[in-house]
N, C-alpha and C. Protein backbone atom coordinates (compact mmCIF):
# COMPACT_ATOMS: atom_id res chain seq x y z
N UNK A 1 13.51 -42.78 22.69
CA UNK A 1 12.85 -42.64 23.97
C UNK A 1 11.45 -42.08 23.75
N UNK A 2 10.48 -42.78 24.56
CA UNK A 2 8.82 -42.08 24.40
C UNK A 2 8.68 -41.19 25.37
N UNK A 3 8.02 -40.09 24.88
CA UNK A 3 7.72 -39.45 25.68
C UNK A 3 6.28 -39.71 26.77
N UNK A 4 6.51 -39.11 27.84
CA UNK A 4 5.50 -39.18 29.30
C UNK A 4 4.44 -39.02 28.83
N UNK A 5 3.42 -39.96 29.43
CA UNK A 5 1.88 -39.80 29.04
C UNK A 5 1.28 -38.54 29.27
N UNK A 6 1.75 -37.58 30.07
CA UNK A 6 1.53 -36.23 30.56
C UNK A 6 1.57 -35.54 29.45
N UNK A 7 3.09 -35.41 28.90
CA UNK A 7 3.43 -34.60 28.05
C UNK A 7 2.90 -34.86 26.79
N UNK A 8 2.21 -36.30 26.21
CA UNK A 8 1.18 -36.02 25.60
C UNK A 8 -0.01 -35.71 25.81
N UNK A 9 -0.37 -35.84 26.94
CA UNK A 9 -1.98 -35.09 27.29
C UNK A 9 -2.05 -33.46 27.26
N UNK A 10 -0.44 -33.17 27.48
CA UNK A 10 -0.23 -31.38 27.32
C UNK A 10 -0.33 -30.93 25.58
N UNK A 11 -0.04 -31.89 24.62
CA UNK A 11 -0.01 -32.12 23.61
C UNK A 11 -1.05 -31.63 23.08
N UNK A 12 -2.20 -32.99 23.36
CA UNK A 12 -3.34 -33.25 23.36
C UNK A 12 -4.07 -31.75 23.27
N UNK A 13 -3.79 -31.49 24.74
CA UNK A 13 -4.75 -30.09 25.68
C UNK A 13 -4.62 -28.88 24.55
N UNK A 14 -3.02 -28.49 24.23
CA UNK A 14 -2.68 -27.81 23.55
C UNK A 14 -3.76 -27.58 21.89
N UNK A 15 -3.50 -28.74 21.48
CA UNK A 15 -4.14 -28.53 19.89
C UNK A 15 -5.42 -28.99 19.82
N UNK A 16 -6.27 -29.44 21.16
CA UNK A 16 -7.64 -29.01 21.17
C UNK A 16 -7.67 -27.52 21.17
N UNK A 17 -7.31 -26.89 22.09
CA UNK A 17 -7.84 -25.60 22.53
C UNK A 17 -7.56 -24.95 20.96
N UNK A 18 -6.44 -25.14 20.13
CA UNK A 18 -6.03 -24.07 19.39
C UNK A 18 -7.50 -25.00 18.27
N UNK A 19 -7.18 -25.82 17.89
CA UNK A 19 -9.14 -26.11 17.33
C UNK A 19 -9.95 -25.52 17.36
N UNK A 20 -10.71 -25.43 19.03
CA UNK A 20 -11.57 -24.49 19.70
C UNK A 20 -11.51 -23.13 19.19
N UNK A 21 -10.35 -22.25 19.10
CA UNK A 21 -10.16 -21.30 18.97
C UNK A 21 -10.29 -20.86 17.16
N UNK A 22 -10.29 -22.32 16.47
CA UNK A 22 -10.67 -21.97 15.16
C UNK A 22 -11.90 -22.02 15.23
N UNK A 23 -12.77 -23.05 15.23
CA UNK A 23 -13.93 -23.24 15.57
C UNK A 23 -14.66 -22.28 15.90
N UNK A 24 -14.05 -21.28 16.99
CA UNK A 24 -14.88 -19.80 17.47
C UNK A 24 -14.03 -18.99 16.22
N UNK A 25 -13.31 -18.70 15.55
CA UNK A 25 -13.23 -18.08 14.36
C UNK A 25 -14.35 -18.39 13.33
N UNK A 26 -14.55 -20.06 12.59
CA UNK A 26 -15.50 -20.04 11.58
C UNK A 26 -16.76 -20.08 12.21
N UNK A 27 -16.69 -19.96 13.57
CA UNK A 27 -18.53 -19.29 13.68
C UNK A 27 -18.74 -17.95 13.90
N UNK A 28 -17.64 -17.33 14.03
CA UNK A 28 -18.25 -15.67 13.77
C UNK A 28 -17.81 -15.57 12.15
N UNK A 29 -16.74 -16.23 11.55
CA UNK A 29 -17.11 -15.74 10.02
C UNK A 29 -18.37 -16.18 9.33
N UNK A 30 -18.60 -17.44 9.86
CA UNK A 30 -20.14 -17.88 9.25
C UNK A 30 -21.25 -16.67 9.41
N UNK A 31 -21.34 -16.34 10.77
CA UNK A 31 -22.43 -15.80 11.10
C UNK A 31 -22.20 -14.20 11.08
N UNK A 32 -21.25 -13.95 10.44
CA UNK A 32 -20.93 -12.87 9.41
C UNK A 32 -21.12 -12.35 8.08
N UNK A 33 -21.16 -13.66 7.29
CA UNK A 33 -21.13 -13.72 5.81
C UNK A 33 -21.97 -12.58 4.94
N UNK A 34 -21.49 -12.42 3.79
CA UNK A 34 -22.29 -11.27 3.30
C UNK A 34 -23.49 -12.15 2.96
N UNK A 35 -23.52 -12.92 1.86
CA UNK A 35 -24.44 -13.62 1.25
C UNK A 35 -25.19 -14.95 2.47
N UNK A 36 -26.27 -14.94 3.00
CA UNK A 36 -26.90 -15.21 3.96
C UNK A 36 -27.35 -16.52 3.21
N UNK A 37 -27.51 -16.82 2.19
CA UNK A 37 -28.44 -17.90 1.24
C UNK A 37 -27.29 -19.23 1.49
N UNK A 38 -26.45 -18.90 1.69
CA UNK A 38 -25.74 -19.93 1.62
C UNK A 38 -24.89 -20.58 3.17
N UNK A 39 -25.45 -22.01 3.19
CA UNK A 39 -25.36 -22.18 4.78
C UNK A 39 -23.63 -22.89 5.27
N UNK A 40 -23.87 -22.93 6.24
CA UNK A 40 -22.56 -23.51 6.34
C UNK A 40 -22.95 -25.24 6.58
N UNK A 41 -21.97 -26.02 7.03
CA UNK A 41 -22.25 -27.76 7.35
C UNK A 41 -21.53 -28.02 8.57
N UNK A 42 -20.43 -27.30 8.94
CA UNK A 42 -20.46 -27.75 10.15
C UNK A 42 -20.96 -27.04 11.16
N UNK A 43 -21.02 -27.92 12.48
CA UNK A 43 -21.62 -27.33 13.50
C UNK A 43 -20.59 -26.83 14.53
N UNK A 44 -20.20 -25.56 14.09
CA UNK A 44 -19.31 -25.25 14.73
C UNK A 44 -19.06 -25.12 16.01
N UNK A 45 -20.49 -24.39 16.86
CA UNK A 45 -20.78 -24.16 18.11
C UNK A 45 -20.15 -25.94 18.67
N UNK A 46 -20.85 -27.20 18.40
CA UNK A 46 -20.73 -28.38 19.07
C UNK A 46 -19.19 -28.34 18.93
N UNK A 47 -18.66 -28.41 17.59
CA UNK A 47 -17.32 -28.64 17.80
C UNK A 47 -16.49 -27.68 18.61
N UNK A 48 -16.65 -26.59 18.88
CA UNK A 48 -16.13 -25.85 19.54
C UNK A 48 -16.46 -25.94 21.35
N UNK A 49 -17.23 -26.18 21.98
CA UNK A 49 -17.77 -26.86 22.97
C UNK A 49 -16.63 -27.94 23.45
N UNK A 50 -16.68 -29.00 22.45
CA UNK A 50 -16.36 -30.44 22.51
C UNK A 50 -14.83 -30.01 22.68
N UNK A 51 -14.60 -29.31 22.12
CA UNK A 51 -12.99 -29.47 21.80
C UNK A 51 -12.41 -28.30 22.98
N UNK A 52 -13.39 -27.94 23.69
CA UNK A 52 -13.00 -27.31 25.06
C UNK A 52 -12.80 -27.81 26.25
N UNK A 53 -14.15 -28.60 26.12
CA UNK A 53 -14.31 -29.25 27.19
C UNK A 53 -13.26 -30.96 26.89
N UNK A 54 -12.89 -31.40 26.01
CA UNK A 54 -11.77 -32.45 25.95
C UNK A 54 -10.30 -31.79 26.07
N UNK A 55 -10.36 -30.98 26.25
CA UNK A 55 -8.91 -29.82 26.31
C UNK A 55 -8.73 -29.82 27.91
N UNK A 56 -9.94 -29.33 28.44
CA UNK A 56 -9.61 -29.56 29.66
C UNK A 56 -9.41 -30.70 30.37
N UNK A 57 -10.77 -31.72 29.97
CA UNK A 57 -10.31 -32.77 30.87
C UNK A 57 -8.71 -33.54 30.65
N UNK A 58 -8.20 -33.22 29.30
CA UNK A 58 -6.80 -33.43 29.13
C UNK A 58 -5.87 -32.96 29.82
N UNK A 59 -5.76 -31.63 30.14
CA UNK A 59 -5.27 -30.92 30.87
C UNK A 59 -5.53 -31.39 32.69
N UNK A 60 -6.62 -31.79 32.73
CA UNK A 60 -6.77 -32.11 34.36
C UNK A 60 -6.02 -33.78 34.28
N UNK A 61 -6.27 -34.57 33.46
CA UNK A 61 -5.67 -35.60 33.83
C UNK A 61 -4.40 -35.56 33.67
N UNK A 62 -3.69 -34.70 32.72
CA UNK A 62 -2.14 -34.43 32.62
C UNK A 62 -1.60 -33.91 34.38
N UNK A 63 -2.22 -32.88 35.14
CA UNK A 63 -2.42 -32.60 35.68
C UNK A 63 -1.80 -33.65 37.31
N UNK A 64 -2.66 -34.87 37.06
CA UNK A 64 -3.40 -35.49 37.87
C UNK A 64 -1.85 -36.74 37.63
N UNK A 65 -1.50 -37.12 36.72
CA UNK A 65 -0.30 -37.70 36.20
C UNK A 65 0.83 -37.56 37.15
């Protein structure tokens, strides 16, 4: 049996946000670091943004289901 398109958009919603929530972890360890010379590559701020704001609209269309 498949599960409800909902209950994957709760899915979805779910393991964006916990993303997000890494994402705001490696940008305060980045912008922590002892040694300053050495940069980071991702852009954490965007990914962290992105993966909020697709969390929600997941959540609103689960929502909306």
């Amino acid at each position: 049996m498949d599960p409800a398109p909902s209950t994957l958009l709760w899915c979805l919603s779910a393991a964006l946000f916990a993303f997000a929530f890494l994402a705001a972890w490696a940008e305060r360890r980045r912008a922590r670091r002892a040694n300053l010379d050495r940069p980071g590559y991702a852009p954490w701020h965007l990914l962290q943004i992105l993966a909020f704001l697709l969390a929600i609209a997941a959540a609103v269309i689960a929502l909306k289901l």
